[in-house]
C-alpha atoms as a PDB file:
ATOM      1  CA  UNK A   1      27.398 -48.227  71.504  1.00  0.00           C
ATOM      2  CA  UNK A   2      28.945 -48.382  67.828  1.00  0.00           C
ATOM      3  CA  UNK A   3      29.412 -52.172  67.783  1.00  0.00           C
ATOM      4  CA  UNK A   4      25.311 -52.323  68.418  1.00  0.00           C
ATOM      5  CA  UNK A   5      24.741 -53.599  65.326  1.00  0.00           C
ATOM      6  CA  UNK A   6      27.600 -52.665  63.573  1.00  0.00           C
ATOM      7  CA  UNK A   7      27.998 -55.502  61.507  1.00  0.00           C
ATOM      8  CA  UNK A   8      27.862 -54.930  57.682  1.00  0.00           C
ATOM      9  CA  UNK A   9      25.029 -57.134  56.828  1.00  0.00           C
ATOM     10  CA  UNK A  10      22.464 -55.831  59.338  1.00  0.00           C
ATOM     11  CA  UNK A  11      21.571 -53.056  57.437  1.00  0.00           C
ATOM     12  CA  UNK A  12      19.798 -54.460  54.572  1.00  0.00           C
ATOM     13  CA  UNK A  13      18.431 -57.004  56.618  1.00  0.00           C
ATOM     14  CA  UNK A  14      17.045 -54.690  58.995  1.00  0.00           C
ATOM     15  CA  UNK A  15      15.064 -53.376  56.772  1.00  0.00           C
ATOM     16  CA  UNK A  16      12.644 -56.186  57.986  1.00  0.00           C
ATOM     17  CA  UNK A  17      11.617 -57.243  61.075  1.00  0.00           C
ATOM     18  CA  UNK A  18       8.746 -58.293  63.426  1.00  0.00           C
ATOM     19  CA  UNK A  19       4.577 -59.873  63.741  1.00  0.00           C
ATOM     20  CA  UNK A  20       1.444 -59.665  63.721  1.00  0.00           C
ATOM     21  CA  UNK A  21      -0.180 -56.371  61.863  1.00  0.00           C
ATOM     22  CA  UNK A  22      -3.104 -54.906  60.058  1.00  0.00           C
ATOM     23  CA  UNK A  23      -2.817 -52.150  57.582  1.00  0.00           C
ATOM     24  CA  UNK A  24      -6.136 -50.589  56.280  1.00  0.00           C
ATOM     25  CA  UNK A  25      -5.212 -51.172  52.984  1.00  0.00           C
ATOM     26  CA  UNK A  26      -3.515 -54.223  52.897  1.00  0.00           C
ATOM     27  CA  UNK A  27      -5.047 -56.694  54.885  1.00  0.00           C
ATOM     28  CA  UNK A  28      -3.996 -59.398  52.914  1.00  0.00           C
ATOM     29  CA  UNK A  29      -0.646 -58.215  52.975  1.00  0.00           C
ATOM     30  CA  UNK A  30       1.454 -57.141  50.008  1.00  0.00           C
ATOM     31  CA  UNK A  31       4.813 -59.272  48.348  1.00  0.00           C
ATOM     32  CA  UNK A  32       6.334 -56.287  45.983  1.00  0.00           C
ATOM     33  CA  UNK A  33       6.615 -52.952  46.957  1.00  0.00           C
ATOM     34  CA  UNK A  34       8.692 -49.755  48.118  1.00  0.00           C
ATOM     35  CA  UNK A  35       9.072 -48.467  52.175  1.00  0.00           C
ATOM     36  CA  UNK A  36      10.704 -45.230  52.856  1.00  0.00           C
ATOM     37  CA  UNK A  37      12.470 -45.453  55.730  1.00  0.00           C
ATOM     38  CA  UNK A  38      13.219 -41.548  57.612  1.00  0.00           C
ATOM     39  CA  UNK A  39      16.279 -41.583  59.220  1.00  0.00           C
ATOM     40  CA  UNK A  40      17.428 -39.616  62.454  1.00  0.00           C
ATOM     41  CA  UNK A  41      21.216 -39.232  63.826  1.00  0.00           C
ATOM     42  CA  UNK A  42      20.416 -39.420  67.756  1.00  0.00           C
ATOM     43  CA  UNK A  43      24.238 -38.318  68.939  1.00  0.00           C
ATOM     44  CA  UNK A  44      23.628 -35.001  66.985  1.00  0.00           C
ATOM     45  CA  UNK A  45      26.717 -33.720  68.445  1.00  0.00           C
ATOM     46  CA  UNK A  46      28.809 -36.228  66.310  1.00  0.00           C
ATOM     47  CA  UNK A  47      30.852 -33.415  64.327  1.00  0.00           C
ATOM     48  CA  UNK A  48      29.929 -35.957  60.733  1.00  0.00           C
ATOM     49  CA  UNK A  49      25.967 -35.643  61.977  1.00  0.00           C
ATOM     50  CA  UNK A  50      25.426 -33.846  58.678  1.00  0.00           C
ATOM     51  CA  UNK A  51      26.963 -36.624  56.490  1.00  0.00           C
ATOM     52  CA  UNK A  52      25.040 -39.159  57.989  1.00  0.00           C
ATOM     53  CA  UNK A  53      22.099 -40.689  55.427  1.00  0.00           C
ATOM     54  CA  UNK A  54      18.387 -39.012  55.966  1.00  0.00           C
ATOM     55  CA  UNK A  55      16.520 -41.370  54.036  1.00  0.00           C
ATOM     56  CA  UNK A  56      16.398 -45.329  52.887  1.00  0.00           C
ATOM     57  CA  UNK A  57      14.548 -47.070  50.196  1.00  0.00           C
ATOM     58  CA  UNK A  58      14.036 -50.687  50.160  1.00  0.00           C
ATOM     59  CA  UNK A  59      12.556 -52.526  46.979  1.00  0.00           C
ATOM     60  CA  UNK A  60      10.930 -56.100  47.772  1.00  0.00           C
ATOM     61  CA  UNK A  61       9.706 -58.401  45.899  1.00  0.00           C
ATOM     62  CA  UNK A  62       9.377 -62.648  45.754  1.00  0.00           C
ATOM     63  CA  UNK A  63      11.620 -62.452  49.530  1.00  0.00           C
ATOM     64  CA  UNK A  64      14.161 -60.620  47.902  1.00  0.00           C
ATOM     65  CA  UNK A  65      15.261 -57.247  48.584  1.00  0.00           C
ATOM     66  CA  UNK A  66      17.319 -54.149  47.890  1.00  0.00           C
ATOM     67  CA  UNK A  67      17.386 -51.284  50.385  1.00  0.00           C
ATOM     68  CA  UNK A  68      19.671 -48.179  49.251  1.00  0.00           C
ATOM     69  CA  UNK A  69      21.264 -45.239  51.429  1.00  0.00           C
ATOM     70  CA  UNK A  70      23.028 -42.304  50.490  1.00  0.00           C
ATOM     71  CA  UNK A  71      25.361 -40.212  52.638  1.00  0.00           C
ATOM     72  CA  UNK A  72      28.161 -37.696  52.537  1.00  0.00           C
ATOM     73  CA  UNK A  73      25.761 -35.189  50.445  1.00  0.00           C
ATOM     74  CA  UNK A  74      25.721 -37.498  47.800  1.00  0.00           C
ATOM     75  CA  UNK A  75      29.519 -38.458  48.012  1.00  0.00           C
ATOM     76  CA  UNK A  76      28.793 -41.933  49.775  1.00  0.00           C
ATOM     77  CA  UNK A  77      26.438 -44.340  48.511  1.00  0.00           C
ATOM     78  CA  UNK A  78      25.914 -47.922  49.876  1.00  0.00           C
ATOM     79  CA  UNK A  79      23.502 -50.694  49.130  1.00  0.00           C
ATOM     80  CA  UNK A  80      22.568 -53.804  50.039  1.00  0.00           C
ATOM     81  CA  UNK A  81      21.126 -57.074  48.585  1.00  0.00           C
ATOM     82  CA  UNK A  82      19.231 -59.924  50.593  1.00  0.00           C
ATOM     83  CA  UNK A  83      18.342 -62.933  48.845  1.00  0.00           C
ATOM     84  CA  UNK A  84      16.738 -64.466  51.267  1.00  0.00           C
ATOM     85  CA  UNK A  85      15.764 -68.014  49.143  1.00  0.00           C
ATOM     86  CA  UNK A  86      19.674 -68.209  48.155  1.00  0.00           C
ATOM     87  CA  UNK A  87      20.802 -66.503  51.801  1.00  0.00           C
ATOM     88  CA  UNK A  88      23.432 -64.327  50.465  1.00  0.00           C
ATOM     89  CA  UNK A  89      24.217 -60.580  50.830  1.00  0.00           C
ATOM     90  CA  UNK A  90      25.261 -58.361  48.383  1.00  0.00           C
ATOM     91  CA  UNK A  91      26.765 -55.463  49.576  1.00  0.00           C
ATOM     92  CA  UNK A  92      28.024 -52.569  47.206  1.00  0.00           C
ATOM     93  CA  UNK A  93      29.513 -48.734  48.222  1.00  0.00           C
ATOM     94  CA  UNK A  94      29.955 -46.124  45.279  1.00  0.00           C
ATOM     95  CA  UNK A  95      32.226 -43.216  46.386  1.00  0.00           C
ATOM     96  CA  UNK A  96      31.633 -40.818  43.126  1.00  0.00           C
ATOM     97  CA  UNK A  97      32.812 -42.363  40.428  1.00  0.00           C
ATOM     98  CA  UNK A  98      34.558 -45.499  42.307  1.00  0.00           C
ATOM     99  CA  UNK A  99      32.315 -49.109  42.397  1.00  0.00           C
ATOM    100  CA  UNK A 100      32.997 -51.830  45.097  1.00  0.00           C
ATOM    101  CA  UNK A 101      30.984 -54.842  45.809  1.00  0.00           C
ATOM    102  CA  UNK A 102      31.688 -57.700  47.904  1.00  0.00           C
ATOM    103  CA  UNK A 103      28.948 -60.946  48.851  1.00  0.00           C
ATOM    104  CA  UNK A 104      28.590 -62.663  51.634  1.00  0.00           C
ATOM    105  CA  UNK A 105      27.191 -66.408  51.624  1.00  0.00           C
ATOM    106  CA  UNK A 106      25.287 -67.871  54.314  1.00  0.00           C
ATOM    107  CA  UNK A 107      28.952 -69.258  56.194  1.00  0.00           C
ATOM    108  CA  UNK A 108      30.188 -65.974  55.983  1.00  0.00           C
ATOM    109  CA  UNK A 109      27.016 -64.603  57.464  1.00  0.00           C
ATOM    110  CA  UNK A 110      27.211 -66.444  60.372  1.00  0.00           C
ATOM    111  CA  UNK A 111      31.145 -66.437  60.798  1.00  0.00           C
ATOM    112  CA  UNK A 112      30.152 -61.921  61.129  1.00  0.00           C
ATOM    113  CA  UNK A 113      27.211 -62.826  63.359  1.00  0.00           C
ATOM    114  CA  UNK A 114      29.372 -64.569  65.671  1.00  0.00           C
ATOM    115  CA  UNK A 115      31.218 -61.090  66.060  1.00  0.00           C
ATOM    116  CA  UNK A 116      28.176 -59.368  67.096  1.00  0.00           C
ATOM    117  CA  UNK A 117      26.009 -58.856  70.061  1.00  0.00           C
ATOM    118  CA  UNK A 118      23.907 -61.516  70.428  1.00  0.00           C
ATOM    119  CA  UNK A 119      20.227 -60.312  71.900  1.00  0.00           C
ATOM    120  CA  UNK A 120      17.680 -62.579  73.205  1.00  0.00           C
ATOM    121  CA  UNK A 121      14.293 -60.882  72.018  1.00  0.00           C
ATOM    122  CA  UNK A 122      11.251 -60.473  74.334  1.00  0.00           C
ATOM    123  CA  UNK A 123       7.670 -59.937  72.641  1.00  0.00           C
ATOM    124  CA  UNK A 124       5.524 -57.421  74.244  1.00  0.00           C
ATOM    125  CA  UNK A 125       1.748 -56.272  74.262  1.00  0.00           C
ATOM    126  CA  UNK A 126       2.289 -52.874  73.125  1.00  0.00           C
ATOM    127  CA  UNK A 127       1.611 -51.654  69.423  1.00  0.00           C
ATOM    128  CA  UNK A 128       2.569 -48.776  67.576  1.00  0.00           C
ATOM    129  CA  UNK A 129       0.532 -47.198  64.299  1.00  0.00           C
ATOM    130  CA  UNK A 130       3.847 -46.658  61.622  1.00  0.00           C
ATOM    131  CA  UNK A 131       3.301 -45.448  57.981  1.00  0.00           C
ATOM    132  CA  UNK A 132      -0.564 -46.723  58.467  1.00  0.00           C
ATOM    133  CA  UNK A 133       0.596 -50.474  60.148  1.00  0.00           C
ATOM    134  CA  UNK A 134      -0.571 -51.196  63.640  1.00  0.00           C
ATOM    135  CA  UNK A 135       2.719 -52.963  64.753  1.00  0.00           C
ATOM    136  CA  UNK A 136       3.743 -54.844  67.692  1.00  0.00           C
ATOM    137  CA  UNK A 137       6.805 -53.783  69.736  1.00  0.00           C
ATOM    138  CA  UNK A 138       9.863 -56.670  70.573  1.00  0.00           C
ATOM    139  CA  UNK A 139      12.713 -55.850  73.117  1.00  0.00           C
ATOM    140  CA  UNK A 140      15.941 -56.947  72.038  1.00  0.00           C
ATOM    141  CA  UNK A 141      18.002 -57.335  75.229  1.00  0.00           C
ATOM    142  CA  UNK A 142      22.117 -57.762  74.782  1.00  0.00           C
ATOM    143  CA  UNK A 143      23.252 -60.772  75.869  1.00  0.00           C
ATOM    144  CA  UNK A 144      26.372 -59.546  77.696  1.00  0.00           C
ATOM    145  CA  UNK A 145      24.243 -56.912  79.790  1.00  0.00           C
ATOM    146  CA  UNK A 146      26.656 -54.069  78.366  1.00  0.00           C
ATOM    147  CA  UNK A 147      24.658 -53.019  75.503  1.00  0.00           C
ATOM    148  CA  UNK A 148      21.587 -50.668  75.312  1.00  0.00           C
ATOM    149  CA  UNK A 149      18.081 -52.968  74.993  1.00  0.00           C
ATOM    150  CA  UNK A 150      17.025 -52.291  71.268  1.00  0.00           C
ATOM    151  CA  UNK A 151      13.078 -51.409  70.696  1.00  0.00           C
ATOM    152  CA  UNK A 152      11.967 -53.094  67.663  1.00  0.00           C
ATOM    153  CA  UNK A 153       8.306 -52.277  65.801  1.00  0.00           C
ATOM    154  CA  UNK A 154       7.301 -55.141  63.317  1.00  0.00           C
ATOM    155  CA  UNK A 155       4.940 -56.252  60.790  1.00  0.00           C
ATOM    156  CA  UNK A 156       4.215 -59.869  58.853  1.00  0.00           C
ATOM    157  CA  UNK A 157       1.403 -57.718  56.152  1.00  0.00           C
ATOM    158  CA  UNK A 158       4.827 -57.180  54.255  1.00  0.00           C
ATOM    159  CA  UNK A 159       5.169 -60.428  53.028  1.00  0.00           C
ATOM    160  CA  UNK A 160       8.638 -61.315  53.243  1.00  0.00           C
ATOM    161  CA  UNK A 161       9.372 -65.061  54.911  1.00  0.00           C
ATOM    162  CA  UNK A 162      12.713 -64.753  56.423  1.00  0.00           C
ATOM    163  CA  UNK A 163      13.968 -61.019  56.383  1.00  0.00           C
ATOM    164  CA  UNK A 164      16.109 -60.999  59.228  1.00  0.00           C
ATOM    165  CA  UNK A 165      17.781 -64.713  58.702  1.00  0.00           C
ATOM    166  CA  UNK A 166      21.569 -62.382  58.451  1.00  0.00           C
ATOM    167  CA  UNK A 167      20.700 -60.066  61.971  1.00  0.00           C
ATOM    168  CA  UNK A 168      20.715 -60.695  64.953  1.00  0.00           C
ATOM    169  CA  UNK A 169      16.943 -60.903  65.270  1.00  0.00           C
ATOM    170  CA  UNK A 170      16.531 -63.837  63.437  1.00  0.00           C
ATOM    171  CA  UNK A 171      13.662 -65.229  65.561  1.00  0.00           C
ATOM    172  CA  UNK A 172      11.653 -62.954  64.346  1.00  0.00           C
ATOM    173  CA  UNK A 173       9.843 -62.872  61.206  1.00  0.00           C
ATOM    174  CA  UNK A 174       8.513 -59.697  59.693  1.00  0.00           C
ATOM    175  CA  UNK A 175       9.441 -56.553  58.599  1.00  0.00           C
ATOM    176  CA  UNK A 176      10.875 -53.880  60.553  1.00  0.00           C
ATOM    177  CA  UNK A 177       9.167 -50.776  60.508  1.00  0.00           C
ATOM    178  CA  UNK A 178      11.110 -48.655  63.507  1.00  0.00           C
ATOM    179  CA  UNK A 179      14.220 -49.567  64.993  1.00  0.00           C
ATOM    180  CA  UNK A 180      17.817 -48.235  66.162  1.00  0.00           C
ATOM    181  CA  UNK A 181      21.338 -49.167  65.079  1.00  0.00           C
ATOM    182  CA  UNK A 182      24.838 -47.917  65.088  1.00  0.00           C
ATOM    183  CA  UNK A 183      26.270 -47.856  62.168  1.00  0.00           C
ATOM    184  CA  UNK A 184      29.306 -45.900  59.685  1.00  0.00           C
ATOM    185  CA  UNK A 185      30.177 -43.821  63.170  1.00  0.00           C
ATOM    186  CA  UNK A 186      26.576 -43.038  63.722  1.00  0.00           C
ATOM    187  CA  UNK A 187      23.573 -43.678  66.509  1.00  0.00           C
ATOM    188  CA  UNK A 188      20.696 -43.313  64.122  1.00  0.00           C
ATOM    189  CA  UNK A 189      16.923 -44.315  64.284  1.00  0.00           C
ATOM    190  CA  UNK A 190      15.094 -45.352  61.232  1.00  0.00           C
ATOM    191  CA  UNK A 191      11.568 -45.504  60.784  1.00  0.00           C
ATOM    192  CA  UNK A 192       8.932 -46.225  58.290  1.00  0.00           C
ATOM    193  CA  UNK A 193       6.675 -43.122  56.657  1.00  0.00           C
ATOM    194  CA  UNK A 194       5.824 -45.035  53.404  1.00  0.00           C
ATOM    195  CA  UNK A 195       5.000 -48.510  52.091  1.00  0.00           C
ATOM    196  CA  UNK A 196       3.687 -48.458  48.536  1.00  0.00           C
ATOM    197  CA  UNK A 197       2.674 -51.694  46.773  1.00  0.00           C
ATOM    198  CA  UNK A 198       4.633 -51.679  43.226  1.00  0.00           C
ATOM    199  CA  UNK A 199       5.938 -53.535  40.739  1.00  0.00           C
ATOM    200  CA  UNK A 200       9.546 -54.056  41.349  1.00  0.00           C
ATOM    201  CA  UNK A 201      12.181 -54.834  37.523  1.00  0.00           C
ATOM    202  CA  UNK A 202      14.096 -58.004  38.364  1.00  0.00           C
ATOM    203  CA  UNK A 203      17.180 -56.080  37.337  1.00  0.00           C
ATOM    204  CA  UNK A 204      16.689 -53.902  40.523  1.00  0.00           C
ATOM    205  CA  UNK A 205      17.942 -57.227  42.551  1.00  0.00           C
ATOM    206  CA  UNK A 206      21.015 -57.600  40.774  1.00  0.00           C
ATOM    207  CA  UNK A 207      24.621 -57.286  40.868  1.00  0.00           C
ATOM    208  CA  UNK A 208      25.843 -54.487  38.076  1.00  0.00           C
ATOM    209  CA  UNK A 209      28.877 -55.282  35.759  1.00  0.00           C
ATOM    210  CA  UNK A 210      30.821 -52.064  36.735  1.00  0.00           C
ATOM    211  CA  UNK A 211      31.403 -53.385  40.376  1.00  0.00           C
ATOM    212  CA  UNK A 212      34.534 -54.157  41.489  1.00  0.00           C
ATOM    213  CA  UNK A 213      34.316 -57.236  43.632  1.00  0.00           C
ATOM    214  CA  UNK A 214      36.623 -57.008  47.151  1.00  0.00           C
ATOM    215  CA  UNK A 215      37.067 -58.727  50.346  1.00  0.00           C
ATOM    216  CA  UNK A 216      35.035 -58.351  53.477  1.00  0.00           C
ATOM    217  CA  UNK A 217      38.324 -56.478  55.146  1.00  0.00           C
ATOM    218  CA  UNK A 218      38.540 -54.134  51.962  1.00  0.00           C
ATOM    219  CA  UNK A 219      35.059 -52.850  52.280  1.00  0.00           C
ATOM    220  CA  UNK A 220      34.911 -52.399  56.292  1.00  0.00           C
ATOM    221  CA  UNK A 221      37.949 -50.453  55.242  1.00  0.00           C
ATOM    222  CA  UNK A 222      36.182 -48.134  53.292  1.00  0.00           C
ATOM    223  CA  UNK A 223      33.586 -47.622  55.389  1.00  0.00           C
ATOM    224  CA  UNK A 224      36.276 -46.373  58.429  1.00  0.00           C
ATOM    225  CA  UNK A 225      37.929 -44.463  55.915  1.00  0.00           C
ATOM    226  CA  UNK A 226      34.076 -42.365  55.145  1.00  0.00           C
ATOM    227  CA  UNK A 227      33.891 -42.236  59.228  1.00  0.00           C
END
């Protein structure tokens, strides 16, 4: 269950995911904003439940985004930057006062994909309403028949072109608005309750000057050191 999506660059990425949506609102769509994703530890009995993140923000804007959790009662912070034009991630963890960051280009990427499950993803006729979207539901089914099928709620009325390009949903093309993954030791759900149209500083997708930059194995390190 734990490798389901386990790899470091979903995160961000999932953020976004899926097709075909109307928001009251928005019909048009909107390009720069904030969505508030609630998050839910499902294996509550997990004895670290209570460290796990409750909440993540993601910032878009011009198919670039940031999406930030925060975990360990404040002690744990990780973030995550997906330039989607430039198909690099930026990942960075804070542990109080200590600042790692490490990037990942687009050969890298795929070189961590190859690692992970590989789904084959089934569109279906069912919808879902999610922070005032009407979304349509995918079914991401594991490739090696061992892994639990992932439910995936989407919308393209958050205009991002190629969100998931680093998961390994790639064929689809929107944002994700309710989905599961297993990630730092945990079974969690995340789900959309707020999308706000915003302006969104530049600086906001940039790498700060008080990171430390490390290797891929130095920051998986870290993050099975916090589990």
């Amino acid at each position: 269950m734990k490798k389901l999506l386990s790899t470091a660059f979903v995160f961000c990425c999932l953020a976004y995911v899926f097709t075909g949506c109307k928001h009251s609102l928005f019909h048009g769509g909107i390009s720069e904003g904030t969505i508030e994703y609630k998050i839910v530890v499902l294996d509550s009995a997990n004895p670290m439940a209570k460290m796990a993140p409750d909440k993540m923000t993601v910032k878009f804007k011009n198919n670039v985004s940031y999406a930030e959790l925060i975990a360990g009662m404040g002690l744990f912070e990780t973030s995550f930057i997906n330039d989607e034009p430039n198909k690099k991630i930026t990942q960075m963890v804070r542990m109080l006062n200590k600042k790692w960051a490490y990037i990942a280009d687009t050969a890298a990427v795929n070189k961590e994909l190859t690692h992970d499950i590989q789904f084959t993803v089934t569109e279906t006729s069912e919808t879902k309403v999610i922070a005032g979207y009407t979304c349509k539901k995918a079914i991401g089914k594991a490739n090696d028949g061992k892994a639990p099928d992932v439910e995936l709620y989407y919308t393209e009325d958050i205009k991002q072109e190629d969100p998931n390009w680093a998961t390994p949903f790639n064929s689809i093309h929107g944002v994700l608005m309710q989905y599961r993954i297993a990630k730092y030791g945990f079974y969690m759900e995340f789900t959309a309750d707020k999308v706000e149209p915003d302006k969104i500083d530049d600086n906001v997708f940039k790498l700060p000057g008080d990171y430390k930059m490390i290797t891929k194995q130095q920051i998986d390190d870290l993050y099975k050191g916090f589990q």
